[in-house]
Protein backbone atom coordinates (compact mmCIF):
# COMPACT_ATOMS: atom_id res chain seq x y z
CA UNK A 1 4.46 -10.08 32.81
CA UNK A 2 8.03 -9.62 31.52
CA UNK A 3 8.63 -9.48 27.56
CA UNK A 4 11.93 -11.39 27.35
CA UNK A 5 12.42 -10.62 23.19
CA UNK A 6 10.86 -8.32 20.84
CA UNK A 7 11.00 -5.27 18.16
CA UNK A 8 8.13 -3.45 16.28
CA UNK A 9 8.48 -2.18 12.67
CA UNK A 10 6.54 0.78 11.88
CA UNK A 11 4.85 0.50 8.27
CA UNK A 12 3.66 4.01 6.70
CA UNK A 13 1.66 3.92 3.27
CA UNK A 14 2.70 6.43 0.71
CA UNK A 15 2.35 6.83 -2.98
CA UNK A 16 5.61 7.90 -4.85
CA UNK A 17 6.20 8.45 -8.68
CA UNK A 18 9.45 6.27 -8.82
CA UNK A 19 9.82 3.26 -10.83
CA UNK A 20 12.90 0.59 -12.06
CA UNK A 21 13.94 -0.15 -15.01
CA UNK A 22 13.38 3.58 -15.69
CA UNK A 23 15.86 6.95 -16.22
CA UNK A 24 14.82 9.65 -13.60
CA UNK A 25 16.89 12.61 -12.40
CA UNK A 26 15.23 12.32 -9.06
CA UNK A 27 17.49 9.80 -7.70
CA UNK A 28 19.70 11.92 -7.50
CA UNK A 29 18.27 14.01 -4.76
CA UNK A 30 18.54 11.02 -2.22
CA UNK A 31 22.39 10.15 -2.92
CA UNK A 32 23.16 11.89 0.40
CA UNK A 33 20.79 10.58 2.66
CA UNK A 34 19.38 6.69 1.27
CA UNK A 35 21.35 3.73 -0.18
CA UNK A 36 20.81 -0.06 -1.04
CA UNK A 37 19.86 -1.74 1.61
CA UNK A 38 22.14 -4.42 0.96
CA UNK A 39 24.90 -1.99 2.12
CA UNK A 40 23.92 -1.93 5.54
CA UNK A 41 24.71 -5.41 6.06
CA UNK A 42 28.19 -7.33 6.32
CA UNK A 43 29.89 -9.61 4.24
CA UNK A 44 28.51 -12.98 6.31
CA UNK A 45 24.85 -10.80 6.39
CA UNK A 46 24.57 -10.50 2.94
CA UNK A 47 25.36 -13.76 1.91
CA UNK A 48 22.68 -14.92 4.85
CA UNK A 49 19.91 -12.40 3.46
CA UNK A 50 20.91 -13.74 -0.30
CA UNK A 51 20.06 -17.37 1.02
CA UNK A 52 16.95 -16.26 2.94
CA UNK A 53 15.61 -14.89 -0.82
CA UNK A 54 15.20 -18.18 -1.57
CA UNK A 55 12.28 -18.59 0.76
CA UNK A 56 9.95 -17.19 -2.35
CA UNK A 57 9.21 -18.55 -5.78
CA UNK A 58 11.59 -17.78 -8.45
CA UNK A 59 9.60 -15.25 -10.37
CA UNK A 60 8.33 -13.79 -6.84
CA UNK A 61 12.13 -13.40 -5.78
CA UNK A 62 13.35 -11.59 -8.67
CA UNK A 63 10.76 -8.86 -8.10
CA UNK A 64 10.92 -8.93 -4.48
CA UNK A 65 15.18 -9.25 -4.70
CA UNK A 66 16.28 -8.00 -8.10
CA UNK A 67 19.51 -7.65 -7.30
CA UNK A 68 19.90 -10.90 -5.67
CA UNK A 69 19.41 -12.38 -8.94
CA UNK A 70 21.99 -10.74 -10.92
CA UNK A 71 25.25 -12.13 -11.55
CA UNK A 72 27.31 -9.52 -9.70
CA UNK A 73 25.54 -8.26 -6.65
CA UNK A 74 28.19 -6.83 -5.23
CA UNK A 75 28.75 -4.43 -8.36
CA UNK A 76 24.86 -3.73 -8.34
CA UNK A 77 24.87 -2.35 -5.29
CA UNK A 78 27.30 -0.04 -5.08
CA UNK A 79 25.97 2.23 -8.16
CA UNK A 80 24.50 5.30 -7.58
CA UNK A 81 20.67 5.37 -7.06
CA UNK A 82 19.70 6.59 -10.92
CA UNK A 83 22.46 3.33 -12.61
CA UNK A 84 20.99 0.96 -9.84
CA UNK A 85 17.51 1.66 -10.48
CA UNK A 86 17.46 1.67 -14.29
CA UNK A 87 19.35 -1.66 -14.11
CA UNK A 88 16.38 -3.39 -12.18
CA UNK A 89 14.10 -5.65 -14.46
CA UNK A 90 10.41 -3.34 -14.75
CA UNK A 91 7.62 -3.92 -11.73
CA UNK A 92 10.64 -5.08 -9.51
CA UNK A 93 11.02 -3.12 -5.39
CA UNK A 94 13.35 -0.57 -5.35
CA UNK A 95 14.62 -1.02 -1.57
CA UNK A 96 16.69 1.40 0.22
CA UNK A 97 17.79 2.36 3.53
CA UNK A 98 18.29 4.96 5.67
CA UNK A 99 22.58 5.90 5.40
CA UNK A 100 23.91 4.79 9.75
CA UNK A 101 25.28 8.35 10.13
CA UNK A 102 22.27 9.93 9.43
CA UNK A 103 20.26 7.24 11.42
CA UNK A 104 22.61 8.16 14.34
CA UNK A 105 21.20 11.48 14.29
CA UNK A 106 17.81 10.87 14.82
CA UNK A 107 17.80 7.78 17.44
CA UNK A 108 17.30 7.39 20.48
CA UNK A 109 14.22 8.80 21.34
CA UNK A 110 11.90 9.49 23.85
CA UNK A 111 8.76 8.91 23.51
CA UNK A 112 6.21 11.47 26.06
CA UNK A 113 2.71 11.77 26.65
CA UNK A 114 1.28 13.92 29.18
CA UNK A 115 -2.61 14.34 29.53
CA UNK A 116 -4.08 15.19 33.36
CA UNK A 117 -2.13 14.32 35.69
CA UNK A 118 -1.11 11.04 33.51
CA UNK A 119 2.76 10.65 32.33
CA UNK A 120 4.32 7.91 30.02
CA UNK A 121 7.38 7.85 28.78
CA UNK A 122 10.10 5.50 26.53
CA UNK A 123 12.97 5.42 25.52
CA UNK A 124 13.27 3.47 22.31
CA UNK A 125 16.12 3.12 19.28
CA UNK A 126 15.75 2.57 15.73
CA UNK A 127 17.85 -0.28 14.75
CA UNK A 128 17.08 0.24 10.66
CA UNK A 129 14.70 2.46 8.46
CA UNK A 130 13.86 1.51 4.57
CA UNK A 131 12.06 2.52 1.78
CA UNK A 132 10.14 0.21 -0.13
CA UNK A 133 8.73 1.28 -3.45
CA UNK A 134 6.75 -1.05 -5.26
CA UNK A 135 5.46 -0.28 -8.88
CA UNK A 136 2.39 1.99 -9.91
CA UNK A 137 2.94 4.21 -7.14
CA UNK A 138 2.92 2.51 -3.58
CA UNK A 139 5.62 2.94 -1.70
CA UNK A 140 6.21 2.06 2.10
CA UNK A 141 8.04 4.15 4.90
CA UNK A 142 9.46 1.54 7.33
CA UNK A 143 11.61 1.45 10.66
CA UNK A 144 12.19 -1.46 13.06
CA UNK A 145 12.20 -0.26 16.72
CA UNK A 146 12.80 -1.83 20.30
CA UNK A 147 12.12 -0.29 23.96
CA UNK A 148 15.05 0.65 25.77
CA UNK A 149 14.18 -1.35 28.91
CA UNK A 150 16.29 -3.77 29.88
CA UNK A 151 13.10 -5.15 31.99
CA UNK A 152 10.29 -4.78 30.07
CA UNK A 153 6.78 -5.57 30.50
CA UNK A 154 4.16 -6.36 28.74
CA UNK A 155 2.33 -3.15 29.96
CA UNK A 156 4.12 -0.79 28.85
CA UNK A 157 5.21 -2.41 25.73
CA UNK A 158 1.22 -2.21 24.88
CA UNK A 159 1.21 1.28 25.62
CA UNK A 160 4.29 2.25 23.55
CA UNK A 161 2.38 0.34 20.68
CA UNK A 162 -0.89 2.35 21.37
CA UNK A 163 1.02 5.71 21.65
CA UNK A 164 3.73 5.66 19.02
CA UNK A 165 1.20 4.01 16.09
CA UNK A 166 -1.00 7.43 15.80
CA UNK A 167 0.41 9.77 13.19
CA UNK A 168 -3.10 12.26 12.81
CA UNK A 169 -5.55 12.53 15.99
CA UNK A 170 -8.43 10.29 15.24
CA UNK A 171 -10.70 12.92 16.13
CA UNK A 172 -10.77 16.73 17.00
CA UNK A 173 -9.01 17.54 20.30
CA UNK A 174 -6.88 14.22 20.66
CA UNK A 175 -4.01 14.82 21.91
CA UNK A 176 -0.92 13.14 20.43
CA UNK A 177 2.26 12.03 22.43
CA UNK A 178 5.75 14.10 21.59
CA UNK A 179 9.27 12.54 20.76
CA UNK A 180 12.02 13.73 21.89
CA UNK A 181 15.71 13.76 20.23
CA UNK A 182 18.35 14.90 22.96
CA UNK A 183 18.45 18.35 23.05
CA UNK A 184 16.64 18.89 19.54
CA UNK A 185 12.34 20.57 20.35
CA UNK A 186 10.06 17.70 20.51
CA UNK A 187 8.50 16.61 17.76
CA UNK A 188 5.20 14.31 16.80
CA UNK A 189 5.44 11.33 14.40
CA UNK A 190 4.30 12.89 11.61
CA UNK A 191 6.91 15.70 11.80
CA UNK A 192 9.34 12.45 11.32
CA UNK A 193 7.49 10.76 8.87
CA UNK A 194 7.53 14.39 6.44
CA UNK A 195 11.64 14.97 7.22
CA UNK A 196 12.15 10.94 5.92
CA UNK A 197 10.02 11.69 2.76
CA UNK A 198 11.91 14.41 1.77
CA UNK A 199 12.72 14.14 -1.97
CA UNK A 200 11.00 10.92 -2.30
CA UNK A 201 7.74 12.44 -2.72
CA UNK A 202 7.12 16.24 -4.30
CA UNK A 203 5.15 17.75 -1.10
CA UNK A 204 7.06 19.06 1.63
CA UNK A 205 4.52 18.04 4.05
CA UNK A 206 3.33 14.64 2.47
CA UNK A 207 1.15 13.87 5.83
CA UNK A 208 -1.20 17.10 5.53
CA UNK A 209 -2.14 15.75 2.50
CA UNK A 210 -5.51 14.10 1.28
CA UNK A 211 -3.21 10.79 0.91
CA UNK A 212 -1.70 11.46 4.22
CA UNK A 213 -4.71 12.11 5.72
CA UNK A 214 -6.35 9.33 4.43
CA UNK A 215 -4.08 6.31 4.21
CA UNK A 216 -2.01 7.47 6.22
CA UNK A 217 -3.65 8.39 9.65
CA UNK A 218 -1.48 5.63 11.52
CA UNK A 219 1.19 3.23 11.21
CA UNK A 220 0.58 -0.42 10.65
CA UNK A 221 2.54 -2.35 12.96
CA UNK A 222 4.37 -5.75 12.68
CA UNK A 223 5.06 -7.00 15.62
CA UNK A 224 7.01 -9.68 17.71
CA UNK A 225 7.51 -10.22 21.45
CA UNK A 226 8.25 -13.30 23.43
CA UNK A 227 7.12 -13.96 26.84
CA UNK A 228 7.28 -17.23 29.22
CA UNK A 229 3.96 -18.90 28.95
CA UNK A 230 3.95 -19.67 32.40
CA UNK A 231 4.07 -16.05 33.39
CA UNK A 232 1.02 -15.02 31.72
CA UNK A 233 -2.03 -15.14 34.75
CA UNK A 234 -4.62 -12.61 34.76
CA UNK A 235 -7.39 -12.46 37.32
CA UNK A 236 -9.83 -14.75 36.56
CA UNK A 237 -12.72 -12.99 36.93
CA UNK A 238 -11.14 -10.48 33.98
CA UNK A 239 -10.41 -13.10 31.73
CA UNK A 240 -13.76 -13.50 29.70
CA UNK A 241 -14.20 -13.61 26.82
CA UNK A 242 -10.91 -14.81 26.54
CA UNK A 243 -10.35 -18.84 26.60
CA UNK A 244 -7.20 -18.44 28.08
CA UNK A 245 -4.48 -16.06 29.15
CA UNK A 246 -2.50 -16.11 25.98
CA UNK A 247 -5.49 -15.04 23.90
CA UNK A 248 -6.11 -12.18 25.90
CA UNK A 249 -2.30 -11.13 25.74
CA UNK A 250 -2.78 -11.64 21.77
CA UNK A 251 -5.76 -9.59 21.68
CA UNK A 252 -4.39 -6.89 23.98
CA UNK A 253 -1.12 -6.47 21.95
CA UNK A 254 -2.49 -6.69 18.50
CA UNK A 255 -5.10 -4.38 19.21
CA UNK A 256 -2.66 -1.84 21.09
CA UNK A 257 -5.28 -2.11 23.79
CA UNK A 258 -5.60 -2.53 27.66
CA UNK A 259 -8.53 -5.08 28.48
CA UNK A 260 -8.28 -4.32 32.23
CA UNK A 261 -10.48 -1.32 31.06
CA UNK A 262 -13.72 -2.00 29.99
CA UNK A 263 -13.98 -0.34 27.28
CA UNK A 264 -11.64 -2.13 25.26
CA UNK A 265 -12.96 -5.67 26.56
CA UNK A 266 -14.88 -7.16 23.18
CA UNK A 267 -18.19 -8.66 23.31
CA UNK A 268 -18.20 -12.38 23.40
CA UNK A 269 -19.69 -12.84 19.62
CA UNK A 270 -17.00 -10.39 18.55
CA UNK A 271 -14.12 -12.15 19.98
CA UNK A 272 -15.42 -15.18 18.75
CA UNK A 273 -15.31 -14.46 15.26
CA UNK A 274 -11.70 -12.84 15.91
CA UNK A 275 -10.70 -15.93 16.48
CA UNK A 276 -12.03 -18.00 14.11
CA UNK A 277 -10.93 -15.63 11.39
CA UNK A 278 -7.64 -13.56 12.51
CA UNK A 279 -5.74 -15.97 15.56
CA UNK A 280 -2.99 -18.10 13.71
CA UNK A 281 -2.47 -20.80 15.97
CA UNK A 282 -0.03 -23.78 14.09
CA UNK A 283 2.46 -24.65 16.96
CA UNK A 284 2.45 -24.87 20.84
CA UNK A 285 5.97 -22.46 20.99
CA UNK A 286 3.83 -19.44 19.14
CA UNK A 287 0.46 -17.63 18.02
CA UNK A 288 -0.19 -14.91 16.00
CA UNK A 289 -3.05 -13.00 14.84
CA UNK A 290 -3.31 -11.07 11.70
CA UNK A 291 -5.82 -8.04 11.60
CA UNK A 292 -6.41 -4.69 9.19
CA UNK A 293 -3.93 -2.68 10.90
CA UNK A 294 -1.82 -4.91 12.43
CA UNK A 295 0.24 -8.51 12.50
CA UNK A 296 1.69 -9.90 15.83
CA UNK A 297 3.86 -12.88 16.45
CA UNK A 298 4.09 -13.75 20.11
CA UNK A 299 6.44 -16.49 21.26
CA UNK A 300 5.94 -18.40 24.29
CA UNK A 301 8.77 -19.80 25.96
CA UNK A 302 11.88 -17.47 26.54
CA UNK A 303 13.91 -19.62 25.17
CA UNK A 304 15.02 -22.15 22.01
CA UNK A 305 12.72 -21.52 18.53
CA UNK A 306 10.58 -18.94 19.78
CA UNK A 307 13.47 -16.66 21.45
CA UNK A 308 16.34 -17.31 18.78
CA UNK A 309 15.05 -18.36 15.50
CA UNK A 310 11.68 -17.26 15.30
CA UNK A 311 12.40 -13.14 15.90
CA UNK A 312 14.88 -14.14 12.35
CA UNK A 313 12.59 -15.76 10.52
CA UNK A 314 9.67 -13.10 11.15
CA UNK A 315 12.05 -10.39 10.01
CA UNK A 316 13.60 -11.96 6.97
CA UNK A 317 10.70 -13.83 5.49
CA UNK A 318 8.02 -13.31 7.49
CA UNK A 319 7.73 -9.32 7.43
CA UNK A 320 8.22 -9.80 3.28
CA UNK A 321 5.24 -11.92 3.06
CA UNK A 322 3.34 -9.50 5.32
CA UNK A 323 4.33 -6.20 2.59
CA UNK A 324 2.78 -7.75 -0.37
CA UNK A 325 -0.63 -8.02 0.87
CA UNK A 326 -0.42 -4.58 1.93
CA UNK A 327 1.03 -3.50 -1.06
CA UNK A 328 -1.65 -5.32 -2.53
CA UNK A 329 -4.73 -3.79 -0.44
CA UNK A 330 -3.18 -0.35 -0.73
CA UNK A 331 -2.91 -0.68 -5.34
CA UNK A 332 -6.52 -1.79 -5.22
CA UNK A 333 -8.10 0.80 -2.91
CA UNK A 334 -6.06 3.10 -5.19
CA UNK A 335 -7.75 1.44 -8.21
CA UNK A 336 -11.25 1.08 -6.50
CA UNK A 337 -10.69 5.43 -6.02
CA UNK A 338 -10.13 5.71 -9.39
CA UNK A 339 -12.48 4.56 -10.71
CA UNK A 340 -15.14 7.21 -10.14
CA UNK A 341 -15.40 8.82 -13.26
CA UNK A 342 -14.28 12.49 -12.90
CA UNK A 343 -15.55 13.61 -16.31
CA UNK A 344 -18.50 13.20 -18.71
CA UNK A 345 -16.59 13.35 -21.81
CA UNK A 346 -16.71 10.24 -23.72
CA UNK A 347 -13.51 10.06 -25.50
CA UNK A 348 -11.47 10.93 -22.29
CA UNK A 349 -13.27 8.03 -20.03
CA UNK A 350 -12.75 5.77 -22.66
CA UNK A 351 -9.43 6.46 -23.04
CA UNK A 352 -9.56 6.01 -18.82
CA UNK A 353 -10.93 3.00 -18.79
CA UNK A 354 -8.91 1.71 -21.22
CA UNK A 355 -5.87 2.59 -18.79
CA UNK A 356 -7.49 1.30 -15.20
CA UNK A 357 -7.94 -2.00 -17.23
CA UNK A 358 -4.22 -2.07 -18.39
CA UNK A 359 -3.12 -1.48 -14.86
CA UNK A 360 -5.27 -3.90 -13.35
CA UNK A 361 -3.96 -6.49 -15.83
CA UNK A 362 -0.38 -5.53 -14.81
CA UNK A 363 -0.96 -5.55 -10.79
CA UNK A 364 -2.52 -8.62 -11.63
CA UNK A 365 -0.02 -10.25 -13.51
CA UNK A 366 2.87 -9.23 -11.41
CA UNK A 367 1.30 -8.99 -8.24
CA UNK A 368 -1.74 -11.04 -7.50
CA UNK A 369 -0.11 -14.89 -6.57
CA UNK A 370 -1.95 -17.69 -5.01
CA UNK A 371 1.14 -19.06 -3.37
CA UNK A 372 4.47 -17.46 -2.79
CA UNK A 373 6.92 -20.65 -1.32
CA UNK A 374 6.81 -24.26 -1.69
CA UNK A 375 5.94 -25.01 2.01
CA UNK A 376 2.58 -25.10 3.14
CA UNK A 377 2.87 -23.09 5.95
CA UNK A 378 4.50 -19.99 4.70
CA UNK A 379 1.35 -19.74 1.99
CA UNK A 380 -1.05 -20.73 5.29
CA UNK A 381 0.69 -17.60 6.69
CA UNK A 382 0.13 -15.30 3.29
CA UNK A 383 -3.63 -16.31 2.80
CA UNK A 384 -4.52 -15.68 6.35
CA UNK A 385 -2.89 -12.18 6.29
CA UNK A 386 -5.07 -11.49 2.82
CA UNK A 387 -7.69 -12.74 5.15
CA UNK A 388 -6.94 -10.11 8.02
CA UNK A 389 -6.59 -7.37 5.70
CA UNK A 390 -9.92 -8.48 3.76
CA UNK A 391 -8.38 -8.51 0.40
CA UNK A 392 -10.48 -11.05 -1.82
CA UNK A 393 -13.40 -9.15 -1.40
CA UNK A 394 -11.83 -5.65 -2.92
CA UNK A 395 -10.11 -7.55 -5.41
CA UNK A 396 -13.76 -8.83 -6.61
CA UNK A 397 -15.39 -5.57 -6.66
CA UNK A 398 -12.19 -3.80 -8.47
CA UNK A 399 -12.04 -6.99 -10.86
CA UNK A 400 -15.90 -6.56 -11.54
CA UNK A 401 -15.76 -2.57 -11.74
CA UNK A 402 -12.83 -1.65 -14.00
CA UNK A 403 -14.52 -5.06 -16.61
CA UNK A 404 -18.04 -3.07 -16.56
CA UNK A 405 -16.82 0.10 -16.99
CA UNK A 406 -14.39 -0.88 -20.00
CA UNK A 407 -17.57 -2.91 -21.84
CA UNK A 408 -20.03 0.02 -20.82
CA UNK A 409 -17.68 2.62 -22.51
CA UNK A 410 -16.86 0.59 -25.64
CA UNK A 411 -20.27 -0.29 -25.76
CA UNK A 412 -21.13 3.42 -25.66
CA UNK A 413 -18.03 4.12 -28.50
CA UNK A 414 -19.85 1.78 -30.96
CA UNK A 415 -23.71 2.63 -30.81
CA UNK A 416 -22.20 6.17 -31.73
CA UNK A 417 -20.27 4.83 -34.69
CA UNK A 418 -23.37 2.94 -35.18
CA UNK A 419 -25.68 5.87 -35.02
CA UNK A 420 -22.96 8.34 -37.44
CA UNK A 421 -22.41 4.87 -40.00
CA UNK A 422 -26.93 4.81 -39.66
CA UNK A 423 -27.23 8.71 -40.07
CA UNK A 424 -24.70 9.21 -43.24
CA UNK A 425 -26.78 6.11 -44.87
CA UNK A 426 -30.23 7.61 -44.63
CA UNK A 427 -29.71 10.92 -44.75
CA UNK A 428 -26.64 11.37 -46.63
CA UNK A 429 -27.30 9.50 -49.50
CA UNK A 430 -30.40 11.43 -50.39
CA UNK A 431 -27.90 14.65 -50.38
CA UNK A 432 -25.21 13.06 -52.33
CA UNK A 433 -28.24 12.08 -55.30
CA UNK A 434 -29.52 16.01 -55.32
CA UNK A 435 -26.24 17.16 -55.06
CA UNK A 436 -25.36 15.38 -58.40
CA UNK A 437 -28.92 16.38 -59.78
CA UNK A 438 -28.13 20.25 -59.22
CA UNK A 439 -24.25 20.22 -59.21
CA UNK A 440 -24.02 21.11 -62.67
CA UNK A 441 -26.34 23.46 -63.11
CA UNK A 442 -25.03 25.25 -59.86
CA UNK A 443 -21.77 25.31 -61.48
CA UNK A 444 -22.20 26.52 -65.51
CA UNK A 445 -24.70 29.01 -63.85
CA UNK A 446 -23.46 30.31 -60.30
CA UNK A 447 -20.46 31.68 -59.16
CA UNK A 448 -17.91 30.57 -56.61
CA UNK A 449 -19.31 32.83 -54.03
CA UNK A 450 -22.75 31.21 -54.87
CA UNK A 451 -21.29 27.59 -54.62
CA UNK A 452 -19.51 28.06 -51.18
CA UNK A 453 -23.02 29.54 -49.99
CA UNK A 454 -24.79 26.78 -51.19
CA UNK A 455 -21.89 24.23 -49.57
CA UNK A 456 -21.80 26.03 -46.54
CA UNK A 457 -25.93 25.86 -46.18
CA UNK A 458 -26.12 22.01 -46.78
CA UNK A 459 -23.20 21.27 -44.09
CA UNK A 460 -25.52 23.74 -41.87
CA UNK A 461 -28.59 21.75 -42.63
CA UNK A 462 -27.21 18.46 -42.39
CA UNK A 463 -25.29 19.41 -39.28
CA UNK A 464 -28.85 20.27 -37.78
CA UNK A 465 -30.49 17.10 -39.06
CA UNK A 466 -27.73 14.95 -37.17
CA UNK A 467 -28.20 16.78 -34.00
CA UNK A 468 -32.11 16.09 -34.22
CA UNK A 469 -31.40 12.24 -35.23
CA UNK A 470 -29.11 12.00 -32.44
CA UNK A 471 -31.38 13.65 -29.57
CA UNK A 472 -34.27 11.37 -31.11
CA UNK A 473 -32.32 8.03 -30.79
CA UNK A 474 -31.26 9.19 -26.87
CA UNK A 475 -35.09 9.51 -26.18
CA UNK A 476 -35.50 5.82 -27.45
């Protein structure tokens, strides 16, 4: 089955300590290597990509496309990265891209895997890579990719997705496919991912790290190919599950899996509810389904809408509208992490809680919309890719957690206060009456030596007391 259009672009999760709208000596480290993305395009491109902006809300635009808002773009863009980045409104994307001459250096490629007898290999080209850093520390690694093939199938464009997405074995003894750079030693994915990260985060080797390891174990892919309906025919007695041949090519390039093993073929409930809840079917001329990992568009006639315009749109609006939910799934499992309490100490949980809850409000405020563009489909297309990355339900228990733990902690704050205001009234006013009683005799017949004694024993005493009143009360 030939694949008469496509590209992939490689998403990569990081966190990152940069923000707008904020004065950081930092920037200055990736002057030689990163610049506006704006500056890769040309004068017809940007005023194209300016006009595409308006595909979001206003107030979503202007932190999506600061710059795009100004009054003098073209001035904006060509400051260096520390003027353009403390001229951007707070809790607005700082977007960058990777400088042509050093993108030159790195693409091609070759992608190889070798295991038993079995060989693969692809030669593929980077057409762009970017940075996106969103406030409150997400930031995401991106590059859009084609195969080299000038015939390509659908075959082997699944396997390049199944190789090149891995960037940690998912288990001990995987092996993991090389890439190749002319005459450069091969190198895996994650040895790429750690040279593009260089001075945007502080480790040298970001993906050894816990937040590497963790978030970061693969790439999430968005995807777009176009193939001829017609040309899609698989034997029939592989096709089940599967209604039809086009939802078992949607299934099999989503998932980066081969159904002609039978392994990878899902159970009938399973694909069911996969499509029910992840296939986004609006128009004859292309599906798509939106999952955890991934997103796939797949056109279906090689030619008109789904072969010109709709590879444009995906890219321009489309891939947009896909970041924020992931931006927005990544900020809450960060938030859902930190919220286990690291320390017993009241004072500094309470102070803790107190911050969670004040970035919570924030991501919420800036971040959390119910619809992005005026057009019904475009916010069809946002809610359903919320759906596939199972957002609602984190938001809920984040929502629910950082509210408890705030009330529980000031809660906890007050019966304190309560229990000090409780403990200076009943016992403390008995001490103050003796001490006027005796204070004057202590002081016409004892000396200062005496008196500090006598001072320092009825702190001891009442410092005791309080400590027995306030074990007591705990028992209740």
């Amino acid at each position: 089955m030939r694949v008469s259009n496509h590209y992939i672009i490689l998403t990569y999760p990081f966190k990152h300590s940069f923000e707008a709208g904020e004065k950081d000596r930092r920037w200055e480290r990736l002057e030689d290597r990163w610049f506006q993305w704006w500056r890769r395009l040309g004068g017809e491109q940007v005023r194209k990509a300016v006009d595409d902006t308006y595909f979001f809300l206003p107030y979503i635009r202007k932190l999506l496309f600061p710059e795009a808002c100004s009054q003098d773009l073209s001035k904006i863009i060509k400051l260096p990265l520390r003027k353009w980045a403390l001229s951007l409104p707070k809790g607005s994307v700082l977007h960058l891209t990777y400088k042509p001459k050093r993108l030159s250096q790195i693409s091609p490629l070759t992608l190889k895997f070798e295991l038993e007898g079995y060989n693969f290999s692809a030669g593929f080209t980077f057409e762009w890579i970017d940075l996106f850093l969103f406030p409150q520390g997400v930031g995401f690694l991106t590059f859009k990719t084609h195969l080299s093939d000038e015939e390509l199938e659908a075959e082997k464009l699944n396997d390049f997705l199944y190789y090149i997405r891995l960037i940690h074995p998912p288990s001990m003894g995987w092996k993991l496919p090389q890439l190749l750079m002319g005459n450069h030693p091969p190198i895996q994915t994650k040895d790429l991912v750690d040279l593009l990260l260089q001075g945007v985060v502080d480790e040298e080797a970001y993906t050894e790290t816990e937040m590497g390891q963790v978030y970061g174990e693969r790439f999430n892919l968005f995807i777009y190919a176009c193939v001829d309906k017609s040309e899609i025919a698989y034997e029939e007695e592989n096709l089940p599950p599967f209604g039809d041949d086009v939802d078992r090519l949607l299934y099999e390039l989503s998932t980066c899996t081969n159904t002609s093993d039978p392994n990878y073929i899902p159970s009938l409930k399973g694909w069911e509810r996969m499509k029910e809840e992840n296939i986004i079917s609006l128009w004859d001329n292309w599906r798509g389904m939106a999952l955890r990992d991934n997103l796939l568009f797949l056109g279906l006639r090689s030619k008109g809408f789904p072969f010109e315009r709709l590879p444009e749109i995906c890219e321009n609006d489309y891939f947009h509208l896909w970041l924020l939910p992931l931006y927005q799934k990544m900020r809450l499992s960060l938030l859902a992490g930190e919220l286990m309490r690291e320390s017993g100490d009241l004072h500094k949980n309470l102070k803790k809680a107190r911050r969670l809850w004040e970035e919570f409000i924030i991501f919420r405020n800036l971040y959390w919309f119910y619809e992005l563009n005026r057009k019904p489909q475009a916010n069809f297309l946002f809610h359903a890719f919320q759906k596939g990355l199972e957002i609602a339900p984190l938001y809920e228990f984040v929502r629910s957690e950082v509210e408890d733990l705030q009330e529980f902690y000031e809660r906890k704050v007050e019966r304190n206060t309560n229990l000090l205001l409780n403990f200076l009234t009943f016992i403390g006013l008995p001490i103050g009456i003796l001490a006027e009683l005796f204070s004057n005799v202590l002081i016409k017949s004892g000396s200062w030596r005496d008196f500090s004694l006598w001072s320092l024993l009825a702190y001891a005493s009442i410092g005791t007391i309080y400590l027995v009143y306030r074990r007591i009360s705990k028992r209740r």
